[in-house]
PDB file of N, CA and C in Angstrom:
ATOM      1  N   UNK A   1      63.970 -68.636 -66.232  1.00  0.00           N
ATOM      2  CA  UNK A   1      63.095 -67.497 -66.444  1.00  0.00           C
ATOM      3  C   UNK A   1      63.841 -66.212 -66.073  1.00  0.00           C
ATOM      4  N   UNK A   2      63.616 -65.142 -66.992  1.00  0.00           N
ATOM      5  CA  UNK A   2      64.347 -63.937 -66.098  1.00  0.00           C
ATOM      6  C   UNK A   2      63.895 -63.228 -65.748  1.00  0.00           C
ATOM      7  N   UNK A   3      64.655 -62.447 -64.771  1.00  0.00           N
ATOM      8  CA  UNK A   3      64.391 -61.871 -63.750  1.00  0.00           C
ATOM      9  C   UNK A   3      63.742 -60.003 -63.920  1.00  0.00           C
ATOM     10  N   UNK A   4      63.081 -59.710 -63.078  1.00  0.00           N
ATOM     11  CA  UNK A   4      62.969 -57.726 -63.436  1.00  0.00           C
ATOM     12  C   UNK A   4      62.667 -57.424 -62.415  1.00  0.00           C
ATOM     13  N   UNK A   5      63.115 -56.196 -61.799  1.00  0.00           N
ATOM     14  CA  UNK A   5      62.679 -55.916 -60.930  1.00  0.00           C
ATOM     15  C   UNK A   5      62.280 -53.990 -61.611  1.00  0.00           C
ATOM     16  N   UNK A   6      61.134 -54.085 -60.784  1.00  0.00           N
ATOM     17  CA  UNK A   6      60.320 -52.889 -61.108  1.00  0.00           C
ATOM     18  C   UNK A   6      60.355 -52.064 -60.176  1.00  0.00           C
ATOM     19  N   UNK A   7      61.098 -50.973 -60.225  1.00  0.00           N
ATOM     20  CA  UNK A   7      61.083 -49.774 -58.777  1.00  0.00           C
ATOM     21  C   UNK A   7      60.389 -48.943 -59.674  1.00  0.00           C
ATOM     22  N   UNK A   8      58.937 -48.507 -58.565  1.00  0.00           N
ATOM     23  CA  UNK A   8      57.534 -47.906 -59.320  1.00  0.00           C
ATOM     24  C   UNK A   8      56.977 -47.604 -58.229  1.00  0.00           C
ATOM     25  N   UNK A   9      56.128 -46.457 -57.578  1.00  0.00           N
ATOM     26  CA  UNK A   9      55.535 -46.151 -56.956  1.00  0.00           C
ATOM     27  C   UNK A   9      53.654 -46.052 -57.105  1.00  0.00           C
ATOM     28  N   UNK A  10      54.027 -45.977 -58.121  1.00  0.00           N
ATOM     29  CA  UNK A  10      52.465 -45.786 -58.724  1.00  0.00           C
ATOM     30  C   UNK A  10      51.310 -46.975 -58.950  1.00  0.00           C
ATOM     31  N   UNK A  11      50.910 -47.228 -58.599  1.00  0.00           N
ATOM     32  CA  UNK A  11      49.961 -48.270 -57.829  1.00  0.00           C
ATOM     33  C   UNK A  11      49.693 -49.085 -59.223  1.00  0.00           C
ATOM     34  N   UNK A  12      49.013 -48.489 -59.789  1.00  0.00           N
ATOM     35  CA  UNK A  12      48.244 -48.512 -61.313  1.00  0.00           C
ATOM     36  C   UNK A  12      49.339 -48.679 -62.123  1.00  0.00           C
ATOM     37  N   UNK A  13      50.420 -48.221 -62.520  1.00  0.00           N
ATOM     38  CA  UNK A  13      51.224 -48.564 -63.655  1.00  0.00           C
ATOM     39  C   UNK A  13      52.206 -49.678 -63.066  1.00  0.00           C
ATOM     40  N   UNK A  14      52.401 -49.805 -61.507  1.00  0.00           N
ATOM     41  CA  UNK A  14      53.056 -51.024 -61.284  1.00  0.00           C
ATOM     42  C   UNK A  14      52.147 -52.142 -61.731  1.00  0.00           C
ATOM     43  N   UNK A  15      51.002 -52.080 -61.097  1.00  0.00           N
ATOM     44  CA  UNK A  15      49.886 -53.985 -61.723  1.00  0.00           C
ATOM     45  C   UNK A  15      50.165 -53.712 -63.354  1.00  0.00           C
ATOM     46  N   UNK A  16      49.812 -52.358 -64.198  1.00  0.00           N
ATOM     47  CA  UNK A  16      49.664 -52.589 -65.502  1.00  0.00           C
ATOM     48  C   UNK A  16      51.480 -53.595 -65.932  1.00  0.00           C
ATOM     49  N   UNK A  17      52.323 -52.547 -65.502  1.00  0.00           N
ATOM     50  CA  UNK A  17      53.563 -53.596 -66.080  1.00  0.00           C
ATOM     51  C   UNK A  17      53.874 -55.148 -65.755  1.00  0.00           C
ATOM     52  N   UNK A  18      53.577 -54.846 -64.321  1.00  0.00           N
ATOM     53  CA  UNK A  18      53.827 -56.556 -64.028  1.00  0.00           C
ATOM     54  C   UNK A  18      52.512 -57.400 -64.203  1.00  0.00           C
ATOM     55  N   UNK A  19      51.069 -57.166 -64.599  1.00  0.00           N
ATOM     56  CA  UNK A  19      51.043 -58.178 -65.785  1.00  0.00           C
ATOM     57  C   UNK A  19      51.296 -57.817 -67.061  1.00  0.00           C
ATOM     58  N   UNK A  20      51.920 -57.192 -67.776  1.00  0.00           N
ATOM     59  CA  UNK A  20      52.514 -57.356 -69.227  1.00  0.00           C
ATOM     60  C   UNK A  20      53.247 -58.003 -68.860  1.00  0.00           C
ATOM     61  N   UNK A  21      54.525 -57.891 -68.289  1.00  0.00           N
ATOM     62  CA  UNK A  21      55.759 -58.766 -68.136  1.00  0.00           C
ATOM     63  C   UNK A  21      55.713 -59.826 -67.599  1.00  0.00           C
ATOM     64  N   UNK A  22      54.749 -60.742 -66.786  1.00  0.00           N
ATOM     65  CA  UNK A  22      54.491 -61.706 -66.647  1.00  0.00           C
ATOM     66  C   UNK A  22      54.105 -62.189 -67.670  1.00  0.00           C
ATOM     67  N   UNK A  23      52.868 -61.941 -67.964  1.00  0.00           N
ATOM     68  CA  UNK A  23      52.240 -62.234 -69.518  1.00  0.00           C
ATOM     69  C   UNK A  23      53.387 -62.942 -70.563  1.00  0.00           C
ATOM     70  N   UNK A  24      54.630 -61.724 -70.806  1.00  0.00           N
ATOM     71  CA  UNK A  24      55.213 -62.358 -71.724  1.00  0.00           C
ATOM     72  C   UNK A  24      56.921 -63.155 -71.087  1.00  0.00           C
ATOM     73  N   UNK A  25      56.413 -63.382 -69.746  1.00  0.00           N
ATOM     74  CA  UNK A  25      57.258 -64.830 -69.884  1.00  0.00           C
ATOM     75  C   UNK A  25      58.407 -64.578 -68.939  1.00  0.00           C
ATOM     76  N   UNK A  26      58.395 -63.341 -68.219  1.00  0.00           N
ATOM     77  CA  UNK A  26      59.333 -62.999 -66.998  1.00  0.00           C
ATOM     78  C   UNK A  26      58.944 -63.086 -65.735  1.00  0.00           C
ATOM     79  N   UNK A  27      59.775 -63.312 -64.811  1.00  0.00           N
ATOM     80  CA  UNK A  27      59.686 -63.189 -63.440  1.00  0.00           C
ATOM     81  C   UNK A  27      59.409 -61.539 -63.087  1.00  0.00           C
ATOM     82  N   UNK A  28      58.779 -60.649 -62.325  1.00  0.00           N
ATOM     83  CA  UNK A  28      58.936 -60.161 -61.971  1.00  0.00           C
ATOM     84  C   UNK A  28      58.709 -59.629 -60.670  1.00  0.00           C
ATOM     85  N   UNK A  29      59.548 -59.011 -60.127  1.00  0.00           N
ATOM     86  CA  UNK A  29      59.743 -58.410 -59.039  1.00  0.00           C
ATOM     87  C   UNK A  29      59.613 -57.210 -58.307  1.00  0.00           C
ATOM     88  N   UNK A  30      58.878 -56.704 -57.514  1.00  0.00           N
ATOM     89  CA  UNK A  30      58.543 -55.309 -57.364  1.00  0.00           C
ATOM     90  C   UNK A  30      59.338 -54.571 -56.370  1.00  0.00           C
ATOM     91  N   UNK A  31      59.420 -53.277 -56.553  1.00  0.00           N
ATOM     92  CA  UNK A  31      59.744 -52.022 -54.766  1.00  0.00           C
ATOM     93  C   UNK A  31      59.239 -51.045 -55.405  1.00  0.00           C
ATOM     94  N   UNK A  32      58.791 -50.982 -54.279  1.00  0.00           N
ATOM     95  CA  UNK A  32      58.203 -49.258 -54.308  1.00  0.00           C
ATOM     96  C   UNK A  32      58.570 -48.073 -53.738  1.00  0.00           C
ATOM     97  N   UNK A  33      60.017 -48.176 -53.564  1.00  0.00           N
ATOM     98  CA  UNK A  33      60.627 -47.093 -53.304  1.00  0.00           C
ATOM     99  C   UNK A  33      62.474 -47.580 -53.226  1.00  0.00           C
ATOM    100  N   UNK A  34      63.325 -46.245 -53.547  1.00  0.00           N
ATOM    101  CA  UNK A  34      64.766 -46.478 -54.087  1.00  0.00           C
ATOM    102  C   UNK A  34      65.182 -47.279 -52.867  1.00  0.00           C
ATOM    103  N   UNK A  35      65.273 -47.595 -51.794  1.00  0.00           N
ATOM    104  CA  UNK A  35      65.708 -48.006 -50.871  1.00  0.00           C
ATOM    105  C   UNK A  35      65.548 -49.192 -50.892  1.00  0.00           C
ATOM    106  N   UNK A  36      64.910 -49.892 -51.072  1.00  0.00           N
ATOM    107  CA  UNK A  36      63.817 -51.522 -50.739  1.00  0.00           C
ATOM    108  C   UNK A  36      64.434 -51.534 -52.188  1.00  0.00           C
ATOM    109  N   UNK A  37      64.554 -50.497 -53.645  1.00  0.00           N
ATOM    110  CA  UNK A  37      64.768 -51.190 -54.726  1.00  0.00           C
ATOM    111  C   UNK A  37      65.992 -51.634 -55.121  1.00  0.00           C
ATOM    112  N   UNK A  38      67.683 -50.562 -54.207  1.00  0.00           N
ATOM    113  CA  UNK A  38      68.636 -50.996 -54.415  1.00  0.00           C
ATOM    114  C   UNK A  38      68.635 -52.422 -53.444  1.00  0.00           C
ATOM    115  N   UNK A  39      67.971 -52.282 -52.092  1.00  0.00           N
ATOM    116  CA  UNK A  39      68.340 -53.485 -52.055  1.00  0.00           C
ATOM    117  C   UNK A  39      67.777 -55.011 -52.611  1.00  0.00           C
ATOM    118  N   UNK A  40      66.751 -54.532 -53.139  1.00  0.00           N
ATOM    119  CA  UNK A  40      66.196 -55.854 -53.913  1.00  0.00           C
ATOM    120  C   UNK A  40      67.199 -56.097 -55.086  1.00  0.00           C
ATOM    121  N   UNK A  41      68.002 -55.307 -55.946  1.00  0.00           N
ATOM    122  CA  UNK A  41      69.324 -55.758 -56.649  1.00  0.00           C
ATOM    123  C   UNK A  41      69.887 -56.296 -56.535  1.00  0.00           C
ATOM    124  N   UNK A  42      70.548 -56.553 -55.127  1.00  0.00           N
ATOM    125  CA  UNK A  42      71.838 -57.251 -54.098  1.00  0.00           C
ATOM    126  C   UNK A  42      71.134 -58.560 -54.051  1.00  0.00           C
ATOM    127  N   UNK A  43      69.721 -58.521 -53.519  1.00  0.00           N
ATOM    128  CA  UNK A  43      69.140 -60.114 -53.168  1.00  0.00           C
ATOM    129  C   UNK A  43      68.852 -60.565 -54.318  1.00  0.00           C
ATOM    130  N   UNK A  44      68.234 -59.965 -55.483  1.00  0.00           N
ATOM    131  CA  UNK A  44      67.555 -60.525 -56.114  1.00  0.00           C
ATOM    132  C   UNK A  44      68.248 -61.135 -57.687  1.00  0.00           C
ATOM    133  N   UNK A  45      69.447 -60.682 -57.123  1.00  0.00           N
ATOM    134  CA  UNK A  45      70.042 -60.496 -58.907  1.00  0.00           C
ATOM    135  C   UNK A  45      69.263 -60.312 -59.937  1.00  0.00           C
ATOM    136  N   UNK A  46      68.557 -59.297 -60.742  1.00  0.00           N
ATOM    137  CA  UNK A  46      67.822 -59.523 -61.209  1.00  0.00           C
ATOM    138  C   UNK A  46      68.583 -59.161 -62.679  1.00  0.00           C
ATOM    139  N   UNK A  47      67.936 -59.753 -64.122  1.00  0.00           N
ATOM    140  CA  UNK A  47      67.800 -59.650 -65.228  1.00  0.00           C
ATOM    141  C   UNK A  47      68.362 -58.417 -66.026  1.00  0.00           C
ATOM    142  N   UNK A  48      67.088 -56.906 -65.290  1.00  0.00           N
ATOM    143  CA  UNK A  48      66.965 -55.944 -65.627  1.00  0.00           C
ATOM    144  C   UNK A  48      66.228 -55.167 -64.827  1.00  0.00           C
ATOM    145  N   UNK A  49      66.324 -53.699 -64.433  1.00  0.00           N
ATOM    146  CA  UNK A  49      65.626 -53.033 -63.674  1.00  0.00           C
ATOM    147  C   UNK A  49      65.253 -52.268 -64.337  1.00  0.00           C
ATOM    148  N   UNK A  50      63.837 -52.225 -64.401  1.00  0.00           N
ATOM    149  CA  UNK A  50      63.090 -50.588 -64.511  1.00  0.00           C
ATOM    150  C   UNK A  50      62.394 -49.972 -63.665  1.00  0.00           C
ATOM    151  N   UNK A  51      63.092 -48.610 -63.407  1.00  0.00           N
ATOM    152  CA  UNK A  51      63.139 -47.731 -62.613  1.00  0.00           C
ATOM    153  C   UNK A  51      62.401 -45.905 -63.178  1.00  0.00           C
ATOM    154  N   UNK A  52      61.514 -45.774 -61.841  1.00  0.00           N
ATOM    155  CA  UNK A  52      60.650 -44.574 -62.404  1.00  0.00           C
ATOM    156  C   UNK A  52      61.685 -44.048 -61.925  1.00  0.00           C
ATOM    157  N   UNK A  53      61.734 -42.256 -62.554  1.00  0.00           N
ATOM    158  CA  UNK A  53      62.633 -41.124 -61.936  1.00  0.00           C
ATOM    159  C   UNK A  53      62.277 -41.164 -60.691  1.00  0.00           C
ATOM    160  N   UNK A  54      61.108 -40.935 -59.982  1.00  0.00           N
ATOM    161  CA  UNK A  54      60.328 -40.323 -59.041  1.00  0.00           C
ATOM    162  C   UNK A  54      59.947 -41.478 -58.227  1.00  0.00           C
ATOM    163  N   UNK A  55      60.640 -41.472 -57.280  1.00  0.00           N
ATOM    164  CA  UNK A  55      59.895 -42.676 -56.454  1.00  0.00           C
ATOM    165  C   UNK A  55      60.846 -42.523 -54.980  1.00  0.00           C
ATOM    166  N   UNK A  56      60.247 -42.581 -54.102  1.00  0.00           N
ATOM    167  CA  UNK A  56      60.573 -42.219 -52.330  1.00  0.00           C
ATOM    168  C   UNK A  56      61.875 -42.612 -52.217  1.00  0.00           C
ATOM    169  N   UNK A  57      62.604 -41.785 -51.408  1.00  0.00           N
ATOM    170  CA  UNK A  57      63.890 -41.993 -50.314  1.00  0.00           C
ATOM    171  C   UNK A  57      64.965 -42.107 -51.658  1.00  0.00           C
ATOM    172  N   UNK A  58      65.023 -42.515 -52.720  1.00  0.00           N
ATOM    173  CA  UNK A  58      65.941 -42.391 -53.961  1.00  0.00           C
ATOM    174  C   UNK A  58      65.398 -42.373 -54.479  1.00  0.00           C
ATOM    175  N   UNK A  59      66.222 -41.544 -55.558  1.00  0.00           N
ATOM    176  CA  UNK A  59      65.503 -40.991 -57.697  1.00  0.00           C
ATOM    177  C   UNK A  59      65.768 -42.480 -57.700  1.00  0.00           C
ATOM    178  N   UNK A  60      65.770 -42.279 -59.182  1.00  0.00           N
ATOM    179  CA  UNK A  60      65.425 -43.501 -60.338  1.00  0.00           C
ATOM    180  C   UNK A  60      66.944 -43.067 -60.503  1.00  0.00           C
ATOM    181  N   UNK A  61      67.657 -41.930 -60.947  1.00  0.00           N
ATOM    182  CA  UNK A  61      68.909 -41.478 -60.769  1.00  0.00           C
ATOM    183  C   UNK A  61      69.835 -42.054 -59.992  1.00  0.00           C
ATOM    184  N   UNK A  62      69.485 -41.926 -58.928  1.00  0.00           N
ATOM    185  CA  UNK A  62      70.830 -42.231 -57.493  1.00  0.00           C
ATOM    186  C   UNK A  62      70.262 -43.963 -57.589  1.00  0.00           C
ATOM    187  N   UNK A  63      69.279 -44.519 -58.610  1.00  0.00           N
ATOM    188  CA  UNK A  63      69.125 -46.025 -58.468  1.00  0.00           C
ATOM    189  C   UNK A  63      69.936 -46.613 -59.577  1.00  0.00           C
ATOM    190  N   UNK A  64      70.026 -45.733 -60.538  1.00  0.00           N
ATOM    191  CA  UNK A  64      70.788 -45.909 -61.617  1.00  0.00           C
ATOM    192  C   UNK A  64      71.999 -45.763 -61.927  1.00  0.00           C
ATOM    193  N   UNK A  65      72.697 -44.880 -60.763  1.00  0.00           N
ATOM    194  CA  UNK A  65      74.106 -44.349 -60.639  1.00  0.00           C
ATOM    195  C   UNK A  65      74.303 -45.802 -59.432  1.00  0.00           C
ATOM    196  N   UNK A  66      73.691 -45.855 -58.783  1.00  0.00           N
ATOM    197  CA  UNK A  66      74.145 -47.336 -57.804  1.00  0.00           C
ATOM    198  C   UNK A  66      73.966 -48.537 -58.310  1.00  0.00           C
ATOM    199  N   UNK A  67      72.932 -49.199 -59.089  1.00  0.00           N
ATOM    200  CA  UNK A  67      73.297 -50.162 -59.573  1.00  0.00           C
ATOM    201  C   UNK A  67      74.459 -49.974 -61.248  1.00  0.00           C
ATOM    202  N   UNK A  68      74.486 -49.120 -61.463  1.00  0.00           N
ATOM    203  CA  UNK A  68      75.865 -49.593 -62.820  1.00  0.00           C
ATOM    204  C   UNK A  68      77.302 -49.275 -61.397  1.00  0.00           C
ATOM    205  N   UNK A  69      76.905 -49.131 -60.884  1.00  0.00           N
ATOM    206  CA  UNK A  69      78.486 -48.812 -59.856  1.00  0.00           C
ATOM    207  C   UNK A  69      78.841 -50.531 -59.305  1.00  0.00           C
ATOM    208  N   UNK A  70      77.508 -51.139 -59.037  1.00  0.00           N
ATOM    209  CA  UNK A  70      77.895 -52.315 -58.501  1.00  0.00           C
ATOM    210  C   UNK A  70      77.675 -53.456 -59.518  1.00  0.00           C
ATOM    211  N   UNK A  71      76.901 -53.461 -60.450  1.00  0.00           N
ATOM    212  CA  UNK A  71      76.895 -54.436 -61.690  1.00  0.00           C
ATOM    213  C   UNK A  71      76.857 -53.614 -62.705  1.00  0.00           C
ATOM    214  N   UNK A  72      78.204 -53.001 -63.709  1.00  0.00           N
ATOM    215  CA  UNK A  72      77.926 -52.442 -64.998  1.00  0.00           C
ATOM    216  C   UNK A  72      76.943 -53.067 -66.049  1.00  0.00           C
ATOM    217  N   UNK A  73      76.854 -54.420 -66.061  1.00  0.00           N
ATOM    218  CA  UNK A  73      76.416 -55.106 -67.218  1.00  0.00           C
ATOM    219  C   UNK A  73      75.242 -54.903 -66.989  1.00  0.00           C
ATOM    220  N   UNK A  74      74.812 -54.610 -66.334  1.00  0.00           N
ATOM    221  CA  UNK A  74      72.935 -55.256 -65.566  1.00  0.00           C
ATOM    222  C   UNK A  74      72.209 -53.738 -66.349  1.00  0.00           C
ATOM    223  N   UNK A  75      71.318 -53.980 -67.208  1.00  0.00           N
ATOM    224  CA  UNK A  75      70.729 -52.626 -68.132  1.00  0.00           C
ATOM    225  C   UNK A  75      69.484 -52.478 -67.268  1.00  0.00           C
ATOM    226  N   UNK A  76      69.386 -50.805 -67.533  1.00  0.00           N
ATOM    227  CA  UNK A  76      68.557 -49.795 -66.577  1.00  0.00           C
ATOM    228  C   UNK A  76      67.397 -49.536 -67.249  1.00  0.00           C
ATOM    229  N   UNK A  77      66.428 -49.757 -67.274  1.00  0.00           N
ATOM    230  CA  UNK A  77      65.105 -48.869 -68.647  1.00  0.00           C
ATOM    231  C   UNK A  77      64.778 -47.993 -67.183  1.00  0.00           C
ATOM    232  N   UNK A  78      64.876 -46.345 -67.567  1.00  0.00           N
ATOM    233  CA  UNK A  78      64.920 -45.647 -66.856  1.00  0.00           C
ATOM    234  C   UNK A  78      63.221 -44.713 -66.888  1.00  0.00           C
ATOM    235  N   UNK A  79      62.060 -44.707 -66.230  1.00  0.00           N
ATOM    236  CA  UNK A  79      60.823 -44.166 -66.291  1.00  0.00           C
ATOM    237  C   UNK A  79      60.937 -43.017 -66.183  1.00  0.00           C
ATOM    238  N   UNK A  80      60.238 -42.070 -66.886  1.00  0.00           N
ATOM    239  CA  UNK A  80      59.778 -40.495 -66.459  1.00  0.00           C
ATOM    240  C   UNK A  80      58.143 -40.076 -66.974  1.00  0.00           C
ATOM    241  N   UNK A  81      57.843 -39.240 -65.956  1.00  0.00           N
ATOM    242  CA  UNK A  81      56.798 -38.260 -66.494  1.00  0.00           C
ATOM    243  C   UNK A  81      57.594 -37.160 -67.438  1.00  0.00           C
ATOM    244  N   UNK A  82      55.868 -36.503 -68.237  1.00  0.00           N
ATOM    245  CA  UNK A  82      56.440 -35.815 -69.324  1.00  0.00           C
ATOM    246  C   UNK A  82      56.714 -34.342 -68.539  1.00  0.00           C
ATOM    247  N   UNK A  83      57.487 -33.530 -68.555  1.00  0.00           N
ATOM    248  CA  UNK A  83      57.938 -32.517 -68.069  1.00  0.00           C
ATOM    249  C   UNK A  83      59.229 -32.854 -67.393  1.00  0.00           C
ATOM    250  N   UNK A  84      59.637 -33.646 -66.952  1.00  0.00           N
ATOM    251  CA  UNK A  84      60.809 -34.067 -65.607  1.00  0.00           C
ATOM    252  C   UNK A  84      61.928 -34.422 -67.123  1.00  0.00           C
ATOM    253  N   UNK A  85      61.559 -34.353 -68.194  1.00  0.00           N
ATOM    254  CA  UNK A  85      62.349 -35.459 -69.342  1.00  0.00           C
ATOM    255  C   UNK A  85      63.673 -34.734 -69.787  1.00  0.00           C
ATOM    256  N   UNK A  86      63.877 -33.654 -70.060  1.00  0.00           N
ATOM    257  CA  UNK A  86      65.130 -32.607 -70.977  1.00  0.00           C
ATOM    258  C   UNK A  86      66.398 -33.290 -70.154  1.00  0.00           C
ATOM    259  N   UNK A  87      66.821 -33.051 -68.896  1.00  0.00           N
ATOM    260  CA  UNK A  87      67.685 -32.818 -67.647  1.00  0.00           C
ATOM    261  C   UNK A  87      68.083 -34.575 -67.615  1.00  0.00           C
ATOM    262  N   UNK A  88      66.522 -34.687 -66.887  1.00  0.00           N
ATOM    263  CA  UNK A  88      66.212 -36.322 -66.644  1.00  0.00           C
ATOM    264  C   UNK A  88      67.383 -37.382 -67.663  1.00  0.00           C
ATOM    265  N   UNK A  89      66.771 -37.362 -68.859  1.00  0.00           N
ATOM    266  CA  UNK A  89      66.903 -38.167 -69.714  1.00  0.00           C
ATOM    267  C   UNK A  89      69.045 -37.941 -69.626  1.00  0.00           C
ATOM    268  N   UNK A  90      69.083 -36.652 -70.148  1.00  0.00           N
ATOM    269  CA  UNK A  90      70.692 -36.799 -71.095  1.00  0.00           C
ATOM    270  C   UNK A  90      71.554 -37.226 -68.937  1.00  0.00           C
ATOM    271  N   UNK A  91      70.667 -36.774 -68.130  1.00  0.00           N
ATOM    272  CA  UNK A  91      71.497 -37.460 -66.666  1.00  0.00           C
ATOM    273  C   UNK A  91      71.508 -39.028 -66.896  1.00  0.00           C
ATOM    274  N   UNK A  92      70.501 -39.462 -67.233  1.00  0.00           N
ATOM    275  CA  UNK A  92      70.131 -40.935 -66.867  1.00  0.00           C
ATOM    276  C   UNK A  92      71.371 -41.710 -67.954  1.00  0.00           C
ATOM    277  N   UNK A  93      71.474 -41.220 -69.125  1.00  0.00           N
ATOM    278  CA  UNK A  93      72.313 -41.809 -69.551  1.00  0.00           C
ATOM    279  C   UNK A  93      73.548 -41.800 -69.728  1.00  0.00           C
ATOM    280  N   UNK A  94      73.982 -40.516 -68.794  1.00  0.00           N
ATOM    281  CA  UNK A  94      75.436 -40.725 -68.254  1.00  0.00           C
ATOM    282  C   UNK A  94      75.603 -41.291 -67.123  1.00  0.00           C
ATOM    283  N   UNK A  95      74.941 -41.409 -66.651  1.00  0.00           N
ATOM    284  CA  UNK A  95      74.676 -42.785 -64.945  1.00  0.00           C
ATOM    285  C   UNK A  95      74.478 -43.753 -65.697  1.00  0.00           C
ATOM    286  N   UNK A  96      74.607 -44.348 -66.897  1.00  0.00           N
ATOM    287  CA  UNK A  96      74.332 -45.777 -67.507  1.00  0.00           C
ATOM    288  C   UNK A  96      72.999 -46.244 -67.493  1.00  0.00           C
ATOM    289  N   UNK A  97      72.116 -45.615 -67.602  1.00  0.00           N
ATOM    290  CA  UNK A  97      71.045 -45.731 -68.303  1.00  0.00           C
ATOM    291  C   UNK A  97      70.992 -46.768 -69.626  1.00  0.00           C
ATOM    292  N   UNK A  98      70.221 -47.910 -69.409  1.00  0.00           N
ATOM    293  CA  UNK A  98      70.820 -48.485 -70.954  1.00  0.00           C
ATOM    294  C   UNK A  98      68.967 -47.669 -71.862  1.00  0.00           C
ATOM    295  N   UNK A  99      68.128 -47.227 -71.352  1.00  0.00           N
ATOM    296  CA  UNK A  99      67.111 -46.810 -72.275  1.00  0.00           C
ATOM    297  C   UNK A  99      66.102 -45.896 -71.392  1.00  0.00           C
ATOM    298  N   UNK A 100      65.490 -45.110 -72.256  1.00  0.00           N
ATOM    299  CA  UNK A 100      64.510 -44.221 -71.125  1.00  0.00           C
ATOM    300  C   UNK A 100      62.953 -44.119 -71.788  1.00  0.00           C
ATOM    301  N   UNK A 101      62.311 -44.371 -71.595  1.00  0.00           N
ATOM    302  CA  UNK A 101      60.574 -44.454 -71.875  1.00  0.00           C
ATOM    303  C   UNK A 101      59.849 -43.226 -70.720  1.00  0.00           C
ATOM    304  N   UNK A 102      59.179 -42.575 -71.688  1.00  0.00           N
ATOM    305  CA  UNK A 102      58.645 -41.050 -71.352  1.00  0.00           C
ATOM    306  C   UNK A 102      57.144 -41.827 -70.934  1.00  0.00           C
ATOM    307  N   UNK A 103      56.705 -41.535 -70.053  1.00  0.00           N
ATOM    308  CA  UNK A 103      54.707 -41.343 -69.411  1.00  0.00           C
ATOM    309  C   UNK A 103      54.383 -40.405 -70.005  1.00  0.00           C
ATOM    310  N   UNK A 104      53.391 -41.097 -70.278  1.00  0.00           N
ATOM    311  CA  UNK A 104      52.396 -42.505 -70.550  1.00  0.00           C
ATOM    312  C   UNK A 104      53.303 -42.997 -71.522  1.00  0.00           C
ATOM    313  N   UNK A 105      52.888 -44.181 -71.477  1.00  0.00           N
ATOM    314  CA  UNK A 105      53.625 -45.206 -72.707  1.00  0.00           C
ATOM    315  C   UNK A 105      52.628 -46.414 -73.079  1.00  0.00           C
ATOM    316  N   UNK A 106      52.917 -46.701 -73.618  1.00  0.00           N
ATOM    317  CA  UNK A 106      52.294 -48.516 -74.272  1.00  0.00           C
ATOM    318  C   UNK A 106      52.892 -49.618 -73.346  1.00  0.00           C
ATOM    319  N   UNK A 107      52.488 -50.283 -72.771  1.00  0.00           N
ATOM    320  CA  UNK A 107      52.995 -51.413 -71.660  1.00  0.00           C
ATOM    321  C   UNK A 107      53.567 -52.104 -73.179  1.00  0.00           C
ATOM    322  N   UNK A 108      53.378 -52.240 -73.901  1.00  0.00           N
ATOM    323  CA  UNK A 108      53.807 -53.286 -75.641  1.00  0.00           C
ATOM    324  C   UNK A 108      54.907 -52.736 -75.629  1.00  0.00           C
ATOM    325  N   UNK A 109      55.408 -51.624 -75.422  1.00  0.00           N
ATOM    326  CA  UNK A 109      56.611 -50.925 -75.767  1.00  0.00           C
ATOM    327  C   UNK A 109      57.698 -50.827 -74.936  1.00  0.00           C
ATOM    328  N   UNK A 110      56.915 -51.252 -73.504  1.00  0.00           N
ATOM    329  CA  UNK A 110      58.328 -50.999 -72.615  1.00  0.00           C
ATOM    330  C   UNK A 110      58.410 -52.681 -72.829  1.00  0.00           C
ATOM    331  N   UNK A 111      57.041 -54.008 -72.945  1.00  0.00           N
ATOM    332  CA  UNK A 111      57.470 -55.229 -73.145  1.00  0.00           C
ATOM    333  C   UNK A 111      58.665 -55.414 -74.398  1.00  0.00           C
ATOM    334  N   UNK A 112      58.355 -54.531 -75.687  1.00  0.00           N
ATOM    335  CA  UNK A 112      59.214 -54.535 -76.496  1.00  0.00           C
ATOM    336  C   UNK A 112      61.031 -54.356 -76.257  1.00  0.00           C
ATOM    337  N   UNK A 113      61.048 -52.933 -75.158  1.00  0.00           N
ATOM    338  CA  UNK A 113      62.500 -52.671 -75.098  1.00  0.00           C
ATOM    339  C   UNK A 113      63.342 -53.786 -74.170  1.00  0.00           C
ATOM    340  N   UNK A 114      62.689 -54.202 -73.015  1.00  0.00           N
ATOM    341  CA  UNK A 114      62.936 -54.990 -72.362  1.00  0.00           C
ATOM    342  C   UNK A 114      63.338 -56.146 -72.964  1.00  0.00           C
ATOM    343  N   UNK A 115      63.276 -56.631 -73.894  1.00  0.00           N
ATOM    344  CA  UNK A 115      63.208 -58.094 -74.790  1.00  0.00           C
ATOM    345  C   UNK A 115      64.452 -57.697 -75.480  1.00  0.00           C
ATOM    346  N   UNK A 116      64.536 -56.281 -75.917  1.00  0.00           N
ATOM    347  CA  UNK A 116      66.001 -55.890 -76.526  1.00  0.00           C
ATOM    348  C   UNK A 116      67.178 -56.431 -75.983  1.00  0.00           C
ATOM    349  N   UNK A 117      67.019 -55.976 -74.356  1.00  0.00           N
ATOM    350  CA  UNK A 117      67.807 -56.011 -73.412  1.00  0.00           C
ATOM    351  C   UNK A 117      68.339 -57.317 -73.059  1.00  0.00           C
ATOM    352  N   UNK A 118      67.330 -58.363 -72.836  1.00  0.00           N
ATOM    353  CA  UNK A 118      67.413 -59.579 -72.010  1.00  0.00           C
ATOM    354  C   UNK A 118      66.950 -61.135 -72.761  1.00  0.00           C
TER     355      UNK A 118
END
């Protein structure tokens, strides 16, 4: 089964994703903040991480610039609210960002990109 780990702060869109992604057939794994989420990477090896911009003690940024530093291969779906996106986005994907999904979204759509990935 593979693996995800979800660095998300937001109470409500963490349950909405992790049951979609259970639903369709992944393990997943939660933190709720950059600290607890790089290190859930190291323990958890996971699949794929998706990571909000905005979330305590590390961006989604400095989570995304640290995990491609320590596993290049391992793909990032990188979260934002709408306003944070211009800057956000073209950063995230020079830190190796492998995709970025703007809030609100379709839980179908981030299940969709994720499936790209893994």
């Amino acid at each position: 089964m593979k693996k995800i780990l979800l660095i998300e702060d937001d109470e409500l869109i963490l349950k909405m994703l992790q049951f979609k992604l259970k639903k369709e057939g992944f393990q997943v794994f939660i933190a709720k903040d950059g600290d607890s989420g790089i290190k859930a990477v190291h323990e958890i090896k996971p699949d794929l991480v998706v990571t909000d911009i905005m979330v305590p003690f590390k961006s989604g940024l400095e989570i995304t610039y640290l995990v491609k530093k320590s596993y290049p291969e391992l793909p990032v779906i990188v979260l934002s609210a709408l306003g944070e996106e211009e800057n956000s986005v073209q950063q995230a994907f020079k830190l190796g960002a492998s995709d970025f999904i703007s809030k609100p979204f379709n839980p179908n759509e981030l299940a969709f990109r994720v499936k790209r990935f893994i």
